[in-house]
C-alpha atoms as a PDB file:
ATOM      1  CA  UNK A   1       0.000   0.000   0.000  1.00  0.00           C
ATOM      2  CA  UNK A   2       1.338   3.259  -1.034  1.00  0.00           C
ATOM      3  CA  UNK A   3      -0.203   6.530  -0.388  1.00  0.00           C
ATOM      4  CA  UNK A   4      -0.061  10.021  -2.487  1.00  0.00           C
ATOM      5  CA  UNK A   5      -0.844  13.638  -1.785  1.00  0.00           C
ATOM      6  CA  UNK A   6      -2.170  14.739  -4.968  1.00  0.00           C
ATOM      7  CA  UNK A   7      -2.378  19.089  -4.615  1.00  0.00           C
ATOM      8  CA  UNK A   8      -3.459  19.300  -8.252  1.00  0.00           C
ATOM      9  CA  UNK A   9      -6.480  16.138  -8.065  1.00  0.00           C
ATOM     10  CA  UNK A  10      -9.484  18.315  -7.457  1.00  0.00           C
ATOM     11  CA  UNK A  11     -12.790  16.581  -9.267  1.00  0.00           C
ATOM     12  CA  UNK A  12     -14.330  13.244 -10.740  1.00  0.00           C
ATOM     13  CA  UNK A  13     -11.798  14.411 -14.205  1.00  0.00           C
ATOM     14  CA  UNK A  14      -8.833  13.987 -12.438  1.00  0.00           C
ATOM     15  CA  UNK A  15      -9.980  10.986 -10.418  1.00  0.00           C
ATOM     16  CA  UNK A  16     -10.208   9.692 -14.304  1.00  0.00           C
ATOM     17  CA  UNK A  17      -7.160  10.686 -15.278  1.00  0.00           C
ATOM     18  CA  UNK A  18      -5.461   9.540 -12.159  1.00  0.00           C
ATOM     19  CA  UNK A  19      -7.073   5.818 -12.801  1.00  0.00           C
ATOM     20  CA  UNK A  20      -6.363   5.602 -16.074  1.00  0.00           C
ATOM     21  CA  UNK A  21      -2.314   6.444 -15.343  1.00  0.00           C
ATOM     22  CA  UNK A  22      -2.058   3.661 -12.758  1.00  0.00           C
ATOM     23  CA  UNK A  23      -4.135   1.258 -14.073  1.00  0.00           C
ATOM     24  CA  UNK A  24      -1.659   1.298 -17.602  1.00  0.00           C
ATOM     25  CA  UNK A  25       0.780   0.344 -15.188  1.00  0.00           C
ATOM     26  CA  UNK A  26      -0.848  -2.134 -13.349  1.00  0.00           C
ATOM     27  CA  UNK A  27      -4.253  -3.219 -14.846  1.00  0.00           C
ATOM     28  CA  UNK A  28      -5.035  -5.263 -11.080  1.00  0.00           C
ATOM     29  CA  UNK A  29      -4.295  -2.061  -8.967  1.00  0.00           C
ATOM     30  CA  UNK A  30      -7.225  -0.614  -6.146  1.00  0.00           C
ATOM     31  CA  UNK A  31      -6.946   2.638  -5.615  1.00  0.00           C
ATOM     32  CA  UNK A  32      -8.644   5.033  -2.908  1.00  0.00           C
ATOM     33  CA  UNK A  33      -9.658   8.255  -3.162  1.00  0.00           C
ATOM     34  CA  UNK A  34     -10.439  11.013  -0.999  1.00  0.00           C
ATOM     35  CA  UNK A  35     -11.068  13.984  -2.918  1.00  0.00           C
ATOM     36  CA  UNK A  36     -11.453  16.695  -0.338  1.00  0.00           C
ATOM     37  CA  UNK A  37      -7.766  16.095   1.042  1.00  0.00           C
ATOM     38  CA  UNK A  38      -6.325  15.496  -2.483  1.00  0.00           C
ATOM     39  CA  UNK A  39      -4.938  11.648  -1.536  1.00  0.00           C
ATOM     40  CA  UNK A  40      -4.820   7.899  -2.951  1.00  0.00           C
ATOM     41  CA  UNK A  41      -4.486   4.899  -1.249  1.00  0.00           C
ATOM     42  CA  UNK A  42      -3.198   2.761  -3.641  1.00  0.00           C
ATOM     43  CA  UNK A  43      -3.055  -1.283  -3.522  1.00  0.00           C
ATOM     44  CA  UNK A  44      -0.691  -2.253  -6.542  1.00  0.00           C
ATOM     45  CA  UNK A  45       2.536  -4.596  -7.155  1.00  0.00           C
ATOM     46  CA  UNK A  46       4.525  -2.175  -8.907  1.00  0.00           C
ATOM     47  CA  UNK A  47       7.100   0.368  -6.753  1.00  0.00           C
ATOM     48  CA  UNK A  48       6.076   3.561  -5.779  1.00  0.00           C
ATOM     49  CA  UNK A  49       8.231   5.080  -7.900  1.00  0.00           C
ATOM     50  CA  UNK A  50       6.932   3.437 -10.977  1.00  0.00           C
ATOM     51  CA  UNK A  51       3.372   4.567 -10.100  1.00  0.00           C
ATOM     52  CA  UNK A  52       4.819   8.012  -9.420  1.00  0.00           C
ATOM     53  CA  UNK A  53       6.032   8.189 -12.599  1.00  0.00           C
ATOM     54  CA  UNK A  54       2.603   7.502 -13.931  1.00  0.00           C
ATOM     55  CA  UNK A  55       1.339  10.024 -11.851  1.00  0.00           C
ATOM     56  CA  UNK A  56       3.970  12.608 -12.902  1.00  0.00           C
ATOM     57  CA  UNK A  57       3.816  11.337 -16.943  1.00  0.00           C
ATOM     58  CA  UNK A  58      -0.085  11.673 -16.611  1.00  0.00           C
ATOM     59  CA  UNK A  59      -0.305  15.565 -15.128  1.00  0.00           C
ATOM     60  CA  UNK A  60      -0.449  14.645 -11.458  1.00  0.00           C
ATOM     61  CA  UNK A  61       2.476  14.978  -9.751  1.00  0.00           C
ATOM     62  CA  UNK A  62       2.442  13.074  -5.974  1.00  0.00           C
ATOM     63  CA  UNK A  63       4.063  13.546  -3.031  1.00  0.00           C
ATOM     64  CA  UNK A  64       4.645  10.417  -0.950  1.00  0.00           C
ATOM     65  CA  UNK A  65       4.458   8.402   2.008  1.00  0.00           C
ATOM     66  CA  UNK A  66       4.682   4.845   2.220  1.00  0.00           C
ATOM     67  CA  UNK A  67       2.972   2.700   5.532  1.00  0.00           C
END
């Protein structure tokens, strides 16, 4: 489990967008979202820094911190 602070993730378009970009990475990924705070939970096999580079590569750049 890896969660992101997402400043710029502010609707349902971004929650899209955001989806899209991980699952291309990892089609079996669960993700989380809570909107209001701007972060993702996310449930996923690949390394955080893969799925940051999603994030980044997509329009979203995270910040981090792993549990």
């Amino acid at each position: 489990m890896t969660e992101f602070t997402i400043p710029d993730m502010t609707c349902g378009h971004c929650v899209g967008a955001i989806t899209d970009a991980l699952t291309a990475v990892d089609e079996n990924c669960e993700i989380d979202f809570d909107l209001l705070n701007h972060q993702i939970t996310v449930h996923s096999n690949r390394t955080p820094q893969q799925l940051v580079n999603a994030l980044t590569a997509a329009g979203y750049p995270p910040t981090i911190s792993e549990n």
